[in-house]
N, C-alpha and C. Protein backbone atom coordinates (compact mmCIF):
# COMPACT_ATOMS: atom_id res chain seq x y z
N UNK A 1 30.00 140.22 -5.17
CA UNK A 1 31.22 139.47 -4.98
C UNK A 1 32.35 140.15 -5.74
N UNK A 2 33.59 140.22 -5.29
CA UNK A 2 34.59 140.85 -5.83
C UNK A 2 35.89 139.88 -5.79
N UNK A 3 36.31 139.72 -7.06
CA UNK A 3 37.38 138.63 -7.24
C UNK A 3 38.57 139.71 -7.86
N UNK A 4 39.76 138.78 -7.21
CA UNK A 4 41.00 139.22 -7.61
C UNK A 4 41.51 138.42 -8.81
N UNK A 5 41.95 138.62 -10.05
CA UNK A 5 42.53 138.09 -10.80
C UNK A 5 43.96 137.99 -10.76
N UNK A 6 44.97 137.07 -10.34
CA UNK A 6 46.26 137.28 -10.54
C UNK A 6 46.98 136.82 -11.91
N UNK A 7 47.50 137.25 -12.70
CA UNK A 7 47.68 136.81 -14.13
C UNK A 7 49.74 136.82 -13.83
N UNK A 8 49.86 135.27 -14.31
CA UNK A 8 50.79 134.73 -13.80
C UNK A 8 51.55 134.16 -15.39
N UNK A 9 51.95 135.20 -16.12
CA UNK A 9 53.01 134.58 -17.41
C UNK A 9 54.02 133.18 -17.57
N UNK A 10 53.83 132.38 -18.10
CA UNK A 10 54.68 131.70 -18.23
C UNK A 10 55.90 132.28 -19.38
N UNK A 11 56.75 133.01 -18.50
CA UNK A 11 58.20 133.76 -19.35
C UNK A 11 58.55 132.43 -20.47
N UNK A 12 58.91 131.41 -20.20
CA UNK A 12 59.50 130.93 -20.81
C UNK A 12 58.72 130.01 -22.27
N UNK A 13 57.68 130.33 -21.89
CA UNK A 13 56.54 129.91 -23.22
C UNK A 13 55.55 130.66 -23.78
N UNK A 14 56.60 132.57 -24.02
CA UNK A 14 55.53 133.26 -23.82
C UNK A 14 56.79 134.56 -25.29
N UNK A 15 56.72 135.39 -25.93
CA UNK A 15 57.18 135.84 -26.97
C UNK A 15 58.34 136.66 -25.68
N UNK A 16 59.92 136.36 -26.47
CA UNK A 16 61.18 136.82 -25.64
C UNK A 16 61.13 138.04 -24.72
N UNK A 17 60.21 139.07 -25.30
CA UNK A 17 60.58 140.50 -24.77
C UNK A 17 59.46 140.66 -23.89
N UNK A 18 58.56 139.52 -23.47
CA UNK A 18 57.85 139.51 -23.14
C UNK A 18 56.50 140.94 -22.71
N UNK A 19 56.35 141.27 -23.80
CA UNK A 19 55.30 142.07 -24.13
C UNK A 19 54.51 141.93 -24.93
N UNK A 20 53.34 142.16 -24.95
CA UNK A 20 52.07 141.65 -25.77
C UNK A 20 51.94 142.85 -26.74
N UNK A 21 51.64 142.04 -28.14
CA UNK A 21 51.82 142.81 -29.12
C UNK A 21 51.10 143.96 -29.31
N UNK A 22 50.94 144.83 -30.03
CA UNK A 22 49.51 145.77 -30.69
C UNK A 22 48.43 145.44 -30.91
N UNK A 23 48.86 144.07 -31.49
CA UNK A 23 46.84 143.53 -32.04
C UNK A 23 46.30 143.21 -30.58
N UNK A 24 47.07 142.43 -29.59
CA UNK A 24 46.68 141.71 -28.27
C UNK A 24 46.13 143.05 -27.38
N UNK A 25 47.26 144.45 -27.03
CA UNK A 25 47.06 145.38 -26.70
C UNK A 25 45.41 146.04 -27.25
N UNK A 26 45.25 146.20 -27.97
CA UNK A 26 44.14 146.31 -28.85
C UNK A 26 42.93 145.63 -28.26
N UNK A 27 43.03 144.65 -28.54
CA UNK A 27 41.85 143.25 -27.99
C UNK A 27 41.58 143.50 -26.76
N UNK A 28 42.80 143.77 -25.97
CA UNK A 28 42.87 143.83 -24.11
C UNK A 28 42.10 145.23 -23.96
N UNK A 29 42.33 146.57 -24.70
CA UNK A 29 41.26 147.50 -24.48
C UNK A 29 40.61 147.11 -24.72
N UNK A 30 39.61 146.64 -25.76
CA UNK A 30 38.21 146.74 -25.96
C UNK A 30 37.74 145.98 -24.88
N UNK A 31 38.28 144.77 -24.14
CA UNK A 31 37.73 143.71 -23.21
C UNK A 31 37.83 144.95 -21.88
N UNK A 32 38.68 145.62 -21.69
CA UNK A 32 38.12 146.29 -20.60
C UNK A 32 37.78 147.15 -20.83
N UNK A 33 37.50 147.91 -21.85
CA UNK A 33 36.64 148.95 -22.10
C UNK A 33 34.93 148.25 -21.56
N UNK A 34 35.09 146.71 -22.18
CA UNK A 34 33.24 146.69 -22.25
C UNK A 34 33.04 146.15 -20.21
N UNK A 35 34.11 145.77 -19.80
CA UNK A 35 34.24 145.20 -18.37
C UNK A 35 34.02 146.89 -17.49
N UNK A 36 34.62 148.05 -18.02
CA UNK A 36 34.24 149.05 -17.41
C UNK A 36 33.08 149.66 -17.53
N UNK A 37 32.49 149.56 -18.68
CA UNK A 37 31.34 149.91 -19.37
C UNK A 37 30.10 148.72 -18.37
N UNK A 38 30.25 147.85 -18.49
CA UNK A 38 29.22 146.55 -17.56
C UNK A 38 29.53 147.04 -16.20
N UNK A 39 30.87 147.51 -15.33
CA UNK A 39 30.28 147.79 -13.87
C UNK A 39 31.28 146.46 -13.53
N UNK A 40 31.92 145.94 -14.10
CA UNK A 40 32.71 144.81 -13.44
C UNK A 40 33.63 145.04 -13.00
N UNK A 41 35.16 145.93 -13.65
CA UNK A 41 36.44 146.18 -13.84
C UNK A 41 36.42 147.20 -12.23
N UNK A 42 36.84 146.56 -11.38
CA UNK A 42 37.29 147.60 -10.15
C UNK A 42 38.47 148.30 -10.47
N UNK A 43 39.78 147.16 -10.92
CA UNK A 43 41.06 148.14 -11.02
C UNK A 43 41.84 146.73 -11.99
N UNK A 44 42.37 147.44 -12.67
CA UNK A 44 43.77 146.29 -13.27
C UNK A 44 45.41 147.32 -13.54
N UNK A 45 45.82 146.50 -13.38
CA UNK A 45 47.65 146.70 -13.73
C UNK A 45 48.45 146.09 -13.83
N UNK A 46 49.56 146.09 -14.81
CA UNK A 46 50.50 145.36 -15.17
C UNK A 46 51.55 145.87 -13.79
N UNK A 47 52.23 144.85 -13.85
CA UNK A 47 53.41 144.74 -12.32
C UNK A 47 55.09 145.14 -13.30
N UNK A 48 55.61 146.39 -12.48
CA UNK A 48 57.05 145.92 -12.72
C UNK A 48 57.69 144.85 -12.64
N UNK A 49 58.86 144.46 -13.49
CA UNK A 49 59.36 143.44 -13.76
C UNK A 49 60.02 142.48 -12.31
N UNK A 50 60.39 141.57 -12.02
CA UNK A 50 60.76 141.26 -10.30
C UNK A 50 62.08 141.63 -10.17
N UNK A 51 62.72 142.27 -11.11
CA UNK A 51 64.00 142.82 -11.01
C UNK A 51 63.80 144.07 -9.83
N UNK A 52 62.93 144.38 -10.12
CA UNK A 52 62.45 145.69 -9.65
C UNK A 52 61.57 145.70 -7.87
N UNK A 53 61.46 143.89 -7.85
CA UNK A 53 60.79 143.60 -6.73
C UNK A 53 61.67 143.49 -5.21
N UNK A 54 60.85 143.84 -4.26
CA UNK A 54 61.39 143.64 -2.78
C UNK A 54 60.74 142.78 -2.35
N UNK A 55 60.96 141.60 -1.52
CA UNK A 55 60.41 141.00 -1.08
C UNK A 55 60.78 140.82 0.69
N UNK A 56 59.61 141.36 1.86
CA UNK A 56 60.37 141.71 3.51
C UNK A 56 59.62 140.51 3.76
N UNK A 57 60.66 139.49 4.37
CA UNK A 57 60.45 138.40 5.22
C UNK A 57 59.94 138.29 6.63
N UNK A 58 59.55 137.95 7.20
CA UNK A 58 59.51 137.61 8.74
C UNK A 58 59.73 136.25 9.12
N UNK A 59 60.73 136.09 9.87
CA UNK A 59 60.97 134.75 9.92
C UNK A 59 60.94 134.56 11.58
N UNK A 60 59.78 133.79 12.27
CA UNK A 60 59.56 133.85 13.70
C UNK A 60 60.13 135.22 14.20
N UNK A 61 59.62 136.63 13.47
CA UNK A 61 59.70 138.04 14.03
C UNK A 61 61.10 138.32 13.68
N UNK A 62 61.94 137.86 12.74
CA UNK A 62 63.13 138.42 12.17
C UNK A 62 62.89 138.82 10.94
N UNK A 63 63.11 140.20 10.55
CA UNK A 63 62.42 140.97 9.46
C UNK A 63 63.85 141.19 8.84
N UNK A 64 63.93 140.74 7.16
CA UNK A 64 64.70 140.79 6.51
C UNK A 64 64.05 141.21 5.31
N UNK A 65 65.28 141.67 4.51
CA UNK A 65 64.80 142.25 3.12
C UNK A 65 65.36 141.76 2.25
N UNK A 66 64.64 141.11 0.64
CA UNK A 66 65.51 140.59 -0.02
C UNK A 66 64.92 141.52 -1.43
N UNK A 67 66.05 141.99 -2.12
CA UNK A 67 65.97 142.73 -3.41
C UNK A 67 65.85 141.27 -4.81
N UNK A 68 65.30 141.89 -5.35
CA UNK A 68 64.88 140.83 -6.38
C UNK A 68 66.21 140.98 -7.24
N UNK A 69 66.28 139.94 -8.47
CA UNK A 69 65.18 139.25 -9.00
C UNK A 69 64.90 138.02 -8.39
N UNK A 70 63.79 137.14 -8.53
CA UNK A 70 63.96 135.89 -7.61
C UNK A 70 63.64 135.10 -8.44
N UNK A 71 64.45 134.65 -8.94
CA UNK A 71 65.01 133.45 -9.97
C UNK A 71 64.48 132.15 -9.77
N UNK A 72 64.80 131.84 -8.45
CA UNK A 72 63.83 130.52 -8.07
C UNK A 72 62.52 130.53 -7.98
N UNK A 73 61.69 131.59 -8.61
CA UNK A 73 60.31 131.75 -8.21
C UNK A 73 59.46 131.17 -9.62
N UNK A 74 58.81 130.03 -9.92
CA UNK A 74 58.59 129.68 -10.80
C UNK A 74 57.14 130.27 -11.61
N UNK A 75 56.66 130.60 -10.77
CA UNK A 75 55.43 131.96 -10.61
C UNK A 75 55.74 133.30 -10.54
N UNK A 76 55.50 133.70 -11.40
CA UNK A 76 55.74 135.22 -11.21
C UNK A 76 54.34 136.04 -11.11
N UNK A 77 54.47 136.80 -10.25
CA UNK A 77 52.45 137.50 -10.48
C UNK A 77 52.83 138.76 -12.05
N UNK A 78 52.14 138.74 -13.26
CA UNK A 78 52.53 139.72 -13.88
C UNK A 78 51.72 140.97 -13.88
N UNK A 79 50.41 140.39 -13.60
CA UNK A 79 49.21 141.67 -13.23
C UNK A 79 48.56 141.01 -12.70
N UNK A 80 47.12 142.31 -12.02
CA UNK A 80 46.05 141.82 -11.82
C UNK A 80 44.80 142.48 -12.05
N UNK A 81 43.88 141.77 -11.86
CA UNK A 81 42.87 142.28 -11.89
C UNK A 81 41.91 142.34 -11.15
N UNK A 82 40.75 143.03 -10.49
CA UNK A 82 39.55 143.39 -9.65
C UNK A 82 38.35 143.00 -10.41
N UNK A 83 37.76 142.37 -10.14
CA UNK A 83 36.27 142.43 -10.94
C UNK A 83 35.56 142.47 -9.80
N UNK A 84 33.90 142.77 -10.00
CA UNK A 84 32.69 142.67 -9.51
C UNK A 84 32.37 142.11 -10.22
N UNK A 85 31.55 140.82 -9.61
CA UNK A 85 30.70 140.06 -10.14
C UNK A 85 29.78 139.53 -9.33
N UNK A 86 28.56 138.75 -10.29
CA UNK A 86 27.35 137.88 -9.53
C UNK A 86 27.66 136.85 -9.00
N UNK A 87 28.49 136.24 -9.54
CA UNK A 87 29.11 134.71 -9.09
C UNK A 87 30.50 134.09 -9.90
N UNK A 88 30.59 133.40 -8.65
CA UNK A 88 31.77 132.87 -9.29
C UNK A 88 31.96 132.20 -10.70
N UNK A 89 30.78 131.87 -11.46
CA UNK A 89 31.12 131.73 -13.07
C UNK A 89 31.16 132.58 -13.26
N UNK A 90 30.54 133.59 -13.28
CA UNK A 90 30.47 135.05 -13.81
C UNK A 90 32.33 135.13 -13.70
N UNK A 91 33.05 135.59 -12.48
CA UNK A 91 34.43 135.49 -13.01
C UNK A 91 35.29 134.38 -13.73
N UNK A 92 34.64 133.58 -14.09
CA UNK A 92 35.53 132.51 -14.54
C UNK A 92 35.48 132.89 -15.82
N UNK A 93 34.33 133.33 -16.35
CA UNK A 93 33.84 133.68 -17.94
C UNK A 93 34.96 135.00 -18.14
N UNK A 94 34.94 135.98 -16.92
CA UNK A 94 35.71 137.07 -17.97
C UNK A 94 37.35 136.74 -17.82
N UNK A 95 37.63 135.34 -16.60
CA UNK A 95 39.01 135.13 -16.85
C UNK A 95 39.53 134.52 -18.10
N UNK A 96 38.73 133.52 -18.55
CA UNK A 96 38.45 132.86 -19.43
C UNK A 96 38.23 133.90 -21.08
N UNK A 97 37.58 135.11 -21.30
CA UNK A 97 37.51 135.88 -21.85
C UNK A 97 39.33 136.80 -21.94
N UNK A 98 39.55 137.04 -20.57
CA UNK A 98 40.88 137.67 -21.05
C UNK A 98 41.90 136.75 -21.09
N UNK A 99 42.12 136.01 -20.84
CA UNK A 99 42.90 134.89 -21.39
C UNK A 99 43.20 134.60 -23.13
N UNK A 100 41.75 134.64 -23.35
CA UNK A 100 41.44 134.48 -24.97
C UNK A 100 42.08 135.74 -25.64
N UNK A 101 42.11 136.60 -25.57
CA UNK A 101 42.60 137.80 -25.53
C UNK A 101 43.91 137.98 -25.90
N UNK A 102 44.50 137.09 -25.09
CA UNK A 102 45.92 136.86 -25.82
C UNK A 102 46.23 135.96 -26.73
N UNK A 103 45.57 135.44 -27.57
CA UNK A 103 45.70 134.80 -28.79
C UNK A 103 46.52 133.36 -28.26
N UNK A 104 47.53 132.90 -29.30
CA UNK A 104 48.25 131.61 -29.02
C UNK A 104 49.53 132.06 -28.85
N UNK A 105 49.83 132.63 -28.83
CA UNK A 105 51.54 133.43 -28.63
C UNK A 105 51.99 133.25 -26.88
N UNK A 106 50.64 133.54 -26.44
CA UNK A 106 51.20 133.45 -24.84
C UNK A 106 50.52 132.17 -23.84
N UNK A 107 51.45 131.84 -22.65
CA UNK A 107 51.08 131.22 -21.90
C UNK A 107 50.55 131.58 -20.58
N UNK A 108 49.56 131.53 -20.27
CA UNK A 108 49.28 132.78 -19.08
C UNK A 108 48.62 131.61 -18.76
N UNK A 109 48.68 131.60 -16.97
CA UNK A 109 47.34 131.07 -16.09
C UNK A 109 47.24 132.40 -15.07
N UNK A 110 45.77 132.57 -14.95
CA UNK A 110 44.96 133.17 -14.30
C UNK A 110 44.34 132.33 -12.47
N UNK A 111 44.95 132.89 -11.46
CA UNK A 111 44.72 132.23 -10.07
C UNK A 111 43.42 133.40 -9.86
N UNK A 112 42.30 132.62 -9.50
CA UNK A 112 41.03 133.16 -9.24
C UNK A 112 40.89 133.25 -7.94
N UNK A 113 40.70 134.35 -7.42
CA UNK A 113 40.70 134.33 -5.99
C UNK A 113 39.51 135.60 -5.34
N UNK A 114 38.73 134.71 -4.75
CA UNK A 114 37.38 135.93 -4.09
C UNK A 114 37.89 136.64 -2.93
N UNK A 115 37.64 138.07 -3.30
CA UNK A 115 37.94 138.43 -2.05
C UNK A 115 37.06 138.85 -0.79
N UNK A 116 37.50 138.34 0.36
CA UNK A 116 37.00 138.26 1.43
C UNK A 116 35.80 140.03 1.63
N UNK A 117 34.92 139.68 2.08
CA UNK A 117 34.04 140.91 2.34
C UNK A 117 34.13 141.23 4.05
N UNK A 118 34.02 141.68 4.51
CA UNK A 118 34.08 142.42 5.26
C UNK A 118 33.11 142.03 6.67
């Protein structure tokens, strides 16, 4: 089974410059060091900021483009992540694991989502 992690910051309950410190940075390697090391970690990455985002509409086949930032978006995706896993606890544990990861400084929810096989 292969789950997508979407890791979704809460900006506004989360340290101003919104970047995670050295010690957190720190913590976040070793957790995917041992997630690459186990055979779990397919792929992760942090997302440019939505300043930086495009978002192409289709609206009943009218294709428009809107340049970010999108201000009204109360969700922002900030990364994600790929795992392999046995089951769906199995990803809940390492969302639940990187979550912890960020100490109390940040507000993050994690949207768990399996992805479809083939």
């Amino acid at each position: 089974m292969r789950y997508m992690m979407l890791i979704e910051p809460d900006l506004e309950n989360s340290p101003a410059d919104g970047m995670p410190s050295q010690e957190i940075m720190d913590e976040m390697g070793k957790l995917l060091e041992e997630m690459t090391k186990s055979g779990v970690l397919l792929d992760t990455a942090g997302l440019k900021p939505n300043e930086e985002a495009v978002r192409v509409v289709s609206d009943h086949g009218k294709l428009s483009v809107v340049d970010g930032p999108f201000t009204e978006s109360k969700e922002l995706v900030g990364g994600y992540l790929i795992a392999q896993v046995k089951s769906k606890e199995e990803a809940l544990e390492w969302a639940n694991r990187f979550l912890k990861a960020h100490g109390e400084e940040w507000t993050l929810t994690i949207e768990l989502r399996e992805i479809m096989e083939p």
